[in-house]
Protein backbone atom coordinates (compact mmCIF):
# COMPACT_ATOMS: atom_id res chain seq x y z
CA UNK A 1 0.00 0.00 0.00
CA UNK A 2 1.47 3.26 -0.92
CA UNK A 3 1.82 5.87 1.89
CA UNK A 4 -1.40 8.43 2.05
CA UNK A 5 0.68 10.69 4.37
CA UNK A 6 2.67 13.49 3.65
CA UNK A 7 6.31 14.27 4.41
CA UNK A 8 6.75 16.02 7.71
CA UNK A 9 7.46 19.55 5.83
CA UNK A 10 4.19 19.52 4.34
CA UNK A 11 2.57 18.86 7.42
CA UNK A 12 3.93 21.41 8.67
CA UNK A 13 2.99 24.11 5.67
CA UNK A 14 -0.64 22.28 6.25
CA UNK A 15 -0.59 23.19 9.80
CA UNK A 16 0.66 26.68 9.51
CA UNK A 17 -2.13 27.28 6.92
CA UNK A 18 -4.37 26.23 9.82
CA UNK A 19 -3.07 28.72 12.44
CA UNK A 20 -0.69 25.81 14.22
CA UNK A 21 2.62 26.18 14.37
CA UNK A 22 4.58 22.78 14.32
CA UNK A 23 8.26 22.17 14.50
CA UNK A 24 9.33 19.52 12.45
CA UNK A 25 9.81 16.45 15.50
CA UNK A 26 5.82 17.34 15.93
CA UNK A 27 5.24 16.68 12.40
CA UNK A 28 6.88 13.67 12.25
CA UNK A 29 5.22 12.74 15.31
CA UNK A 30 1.92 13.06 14.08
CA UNK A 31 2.58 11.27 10.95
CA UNK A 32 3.98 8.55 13.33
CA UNK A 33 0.78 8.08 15.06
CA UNK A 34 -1.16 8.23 11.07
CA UNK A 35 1.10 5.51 9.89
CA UNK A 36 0.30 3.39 13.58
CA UNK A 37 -3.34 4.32 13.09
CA UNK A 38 -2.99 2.47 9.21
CA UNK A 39 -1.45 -0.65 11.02
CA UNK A 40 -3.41 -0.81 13.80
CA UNK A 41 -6.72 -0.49 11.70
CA UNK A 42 -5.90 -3.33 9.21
CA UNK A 43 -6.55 -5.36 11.69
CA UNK A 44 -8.77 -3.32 14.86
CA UNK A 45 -11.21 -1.05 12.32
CA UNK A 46 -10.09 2.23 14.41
CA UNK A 47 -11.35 4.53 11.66
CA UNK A 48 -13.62 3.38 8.74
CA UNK A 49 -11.65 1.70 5.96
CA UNK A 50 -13.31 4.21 3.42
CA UNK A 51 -11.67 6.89 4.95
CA UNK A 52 -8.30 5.62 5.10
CA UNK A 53 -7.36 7.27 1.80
CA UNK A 54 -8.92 10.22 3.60
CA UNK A 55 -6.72 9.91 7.10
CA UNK A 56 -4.79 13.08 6.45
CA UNK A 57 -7.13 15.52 5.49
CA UNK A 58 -10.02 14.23 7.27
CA UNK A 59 -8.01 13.03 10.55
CA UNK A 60 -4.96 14.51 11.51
CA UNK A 61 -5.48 18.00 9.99
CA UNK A 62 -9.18 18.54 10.95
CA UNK A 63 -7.69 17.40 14.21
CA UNK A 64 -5.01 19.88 14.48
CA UNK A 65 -7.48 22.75 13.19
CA UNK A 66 -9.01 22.83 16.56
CA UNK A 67 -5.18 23.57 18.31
CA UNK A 68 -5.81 27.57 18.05
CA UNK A 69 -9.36 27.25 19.57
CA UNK A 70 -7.86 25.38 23.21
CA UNK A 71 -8.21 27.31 26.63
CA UNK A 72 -6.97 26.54 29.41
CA UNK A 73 -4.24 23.98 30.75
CA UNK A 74 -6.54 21.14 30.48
CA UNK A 75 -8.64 19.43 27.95
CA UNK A 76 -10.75 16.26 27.50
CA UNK A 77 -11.75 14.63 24.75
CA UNK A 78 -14.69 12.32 24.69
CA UNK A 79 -15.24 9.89 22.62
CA UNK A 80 -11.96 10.02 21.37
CA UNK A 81 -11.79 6.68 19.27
CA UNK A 82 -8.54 5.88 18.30
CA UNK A 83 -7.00 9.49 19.74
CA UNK A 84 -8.79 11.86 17.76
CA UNK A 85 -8.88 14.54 17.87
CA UNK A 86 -6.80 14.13 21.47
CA UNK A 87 -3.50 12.66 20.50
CA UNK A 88 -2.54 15.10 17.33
CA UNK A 89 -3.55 18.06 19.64
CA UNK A 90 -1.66 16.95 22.56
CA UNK A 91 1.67 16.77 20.19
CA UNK A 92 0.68 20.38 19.06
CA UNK A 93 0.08 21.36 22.59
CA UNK A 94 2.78 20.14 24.52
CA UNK A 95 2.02 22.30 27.94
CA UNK A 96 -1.78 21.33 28.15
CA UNK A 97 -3.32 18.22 29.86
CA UNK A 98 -5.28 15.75 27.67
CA UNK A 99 -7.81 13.34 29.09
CA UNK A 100 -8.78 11.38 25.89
CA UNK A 101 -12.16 8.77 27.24
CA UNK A 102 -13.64 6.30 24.78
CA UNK A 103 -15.91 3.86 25.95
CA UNK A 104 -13.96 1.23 23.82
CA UNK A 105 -11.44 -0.50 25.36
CA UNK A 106 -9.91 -1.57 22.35
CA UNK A 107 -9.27 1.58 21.13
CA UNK A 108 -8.08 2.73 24.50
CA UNK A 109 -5.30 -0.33 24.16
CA UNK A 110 -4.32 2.13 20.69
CA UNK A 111 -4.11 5.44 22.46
CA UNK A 112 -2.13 4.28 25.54
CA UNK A 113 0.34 2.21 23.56
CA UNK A 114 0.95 5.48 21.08
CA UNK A 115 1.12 7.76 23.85
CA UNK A 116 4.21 5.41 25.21
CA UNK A 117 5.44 5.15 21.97
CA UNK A 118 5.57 9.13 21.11
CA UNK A 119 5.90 9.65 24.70
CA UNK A 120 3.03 11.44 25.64
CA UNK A 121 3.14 11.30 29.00
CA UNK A 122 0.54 14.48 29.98
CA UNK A 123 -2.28 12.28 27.91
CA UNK A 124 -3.94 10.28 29.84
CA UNK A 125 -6.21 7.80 28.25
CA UNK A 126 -9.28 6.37 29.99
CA UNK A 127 -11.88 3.74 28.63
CA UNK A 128 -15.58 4.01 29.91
CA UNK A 129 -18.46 6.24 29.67
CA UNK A 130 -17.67 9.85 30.59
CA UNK A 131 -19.97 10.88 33.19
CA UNK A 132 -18.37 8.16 35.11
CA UNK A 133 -14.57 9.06 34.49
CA UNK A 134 -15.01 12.87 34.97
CA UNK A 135 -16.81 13.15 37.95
CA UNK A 136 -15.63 15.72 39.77
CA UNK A 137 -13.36 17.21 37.10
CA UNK A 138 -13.39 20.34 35.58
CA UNK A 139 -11.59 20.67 32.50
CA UNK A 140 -10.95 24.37 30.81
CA UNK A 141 -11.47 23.28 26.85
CA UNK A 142 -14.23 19.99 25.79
CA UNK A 143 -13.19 18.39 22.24
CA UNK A 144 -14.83 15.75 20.46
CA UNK A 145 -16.41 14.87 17.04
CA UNK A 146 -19.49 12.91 15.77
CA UNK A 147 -20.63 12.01 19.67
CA UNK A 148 -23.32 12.94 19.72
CA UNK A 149 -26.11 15.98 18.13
CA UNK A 150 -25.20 19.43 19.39
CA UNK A 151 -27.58 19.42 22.30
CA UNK A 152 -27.11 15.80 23.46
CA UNK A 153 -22.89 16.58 23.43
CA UNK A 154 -23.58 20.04 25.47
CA UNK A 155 -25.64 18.09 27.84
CA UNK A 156 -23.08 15.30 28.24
CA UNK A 157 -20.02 17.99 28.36
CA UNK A 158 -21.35 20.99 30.43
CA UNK A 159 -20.83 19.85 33.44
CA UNK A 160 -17.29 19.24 33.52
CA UNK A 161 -16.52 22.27 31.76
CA UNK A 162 -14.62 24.90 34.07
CA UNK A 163 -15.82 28.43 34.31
């Protein structure tokens, strides 16, 4: 199969064009965890296999486009999957906490072995349903994609949303 990924300076023109500013280990980094993603979902089905032609553009760069938009010093992403949008955000934001919750465990066993692997060690991934995991927890920014509608996700997310 031929690579769908970019070279690391391209990612990096991508991500400048998107208001995020990577240096080039960050790049490669990112396209480390694509390529592990392409492995991992031969065989696991972490992202749909029609979108795997799409896992740049559609993954890692939509992904990154919420970096500018963060607050705070820490962030949780529910419903993360296989570390998106959590894992390329928490290489573009080295200095901010990541809670990435899925209630998969399977994909969990992805995040936590790429977060060893690209040593992420202020992600912290977490497999079970949310308003379990977070009691009690405020967290300054609340990512995630295709949960849930826009009121269901608000309800859900609110209340572990910092003032």
């Amino acid at each position: 199969m031929v690579d769908p990924l970019p070279l690391a300076a391209d990612l990096q023109q991508d991500a400048a064009a998107l208001g995020v500013a990577l240096v080039e280990r960050d790049a490669e980094r990112v396209l480390q965890f694509g390529r592990a993603l392409l492995r991992w979902n031969q065989a696991f089905n972490l992202v749909s296999r029609q979108d795997v032609h799409r896992l740049y553009s559609r993954h890692l760069l939509d992904s990154l486009s919420a970096a500018p938009f963060l607050k705070g010093s820490r962030v949780l992403d529910v419903g993360t999957g296989p570390g998106l949008p959590g894992i390329p955000l928490a290489i573009a934001c080295a200095n901010v906490q990541f809670m990435l919750v899925d209630r998969n465990e399977r994909r969990i066993r992805f995040v936590r072995q790429i977060c060893a692997d690209l040593g992420l060690a202020h992600v912290e991934p977490v497999s079970g349903e949310v308003r379990e995991i977070a009691t009690g927890r405020l967290f300054d920014t609340i990512v995630l994609r295709a949960v849930a509608p826009l009121d269901r996700a608000w309800a859900l997310c609110e209340p572990f949303l910092a003032p």
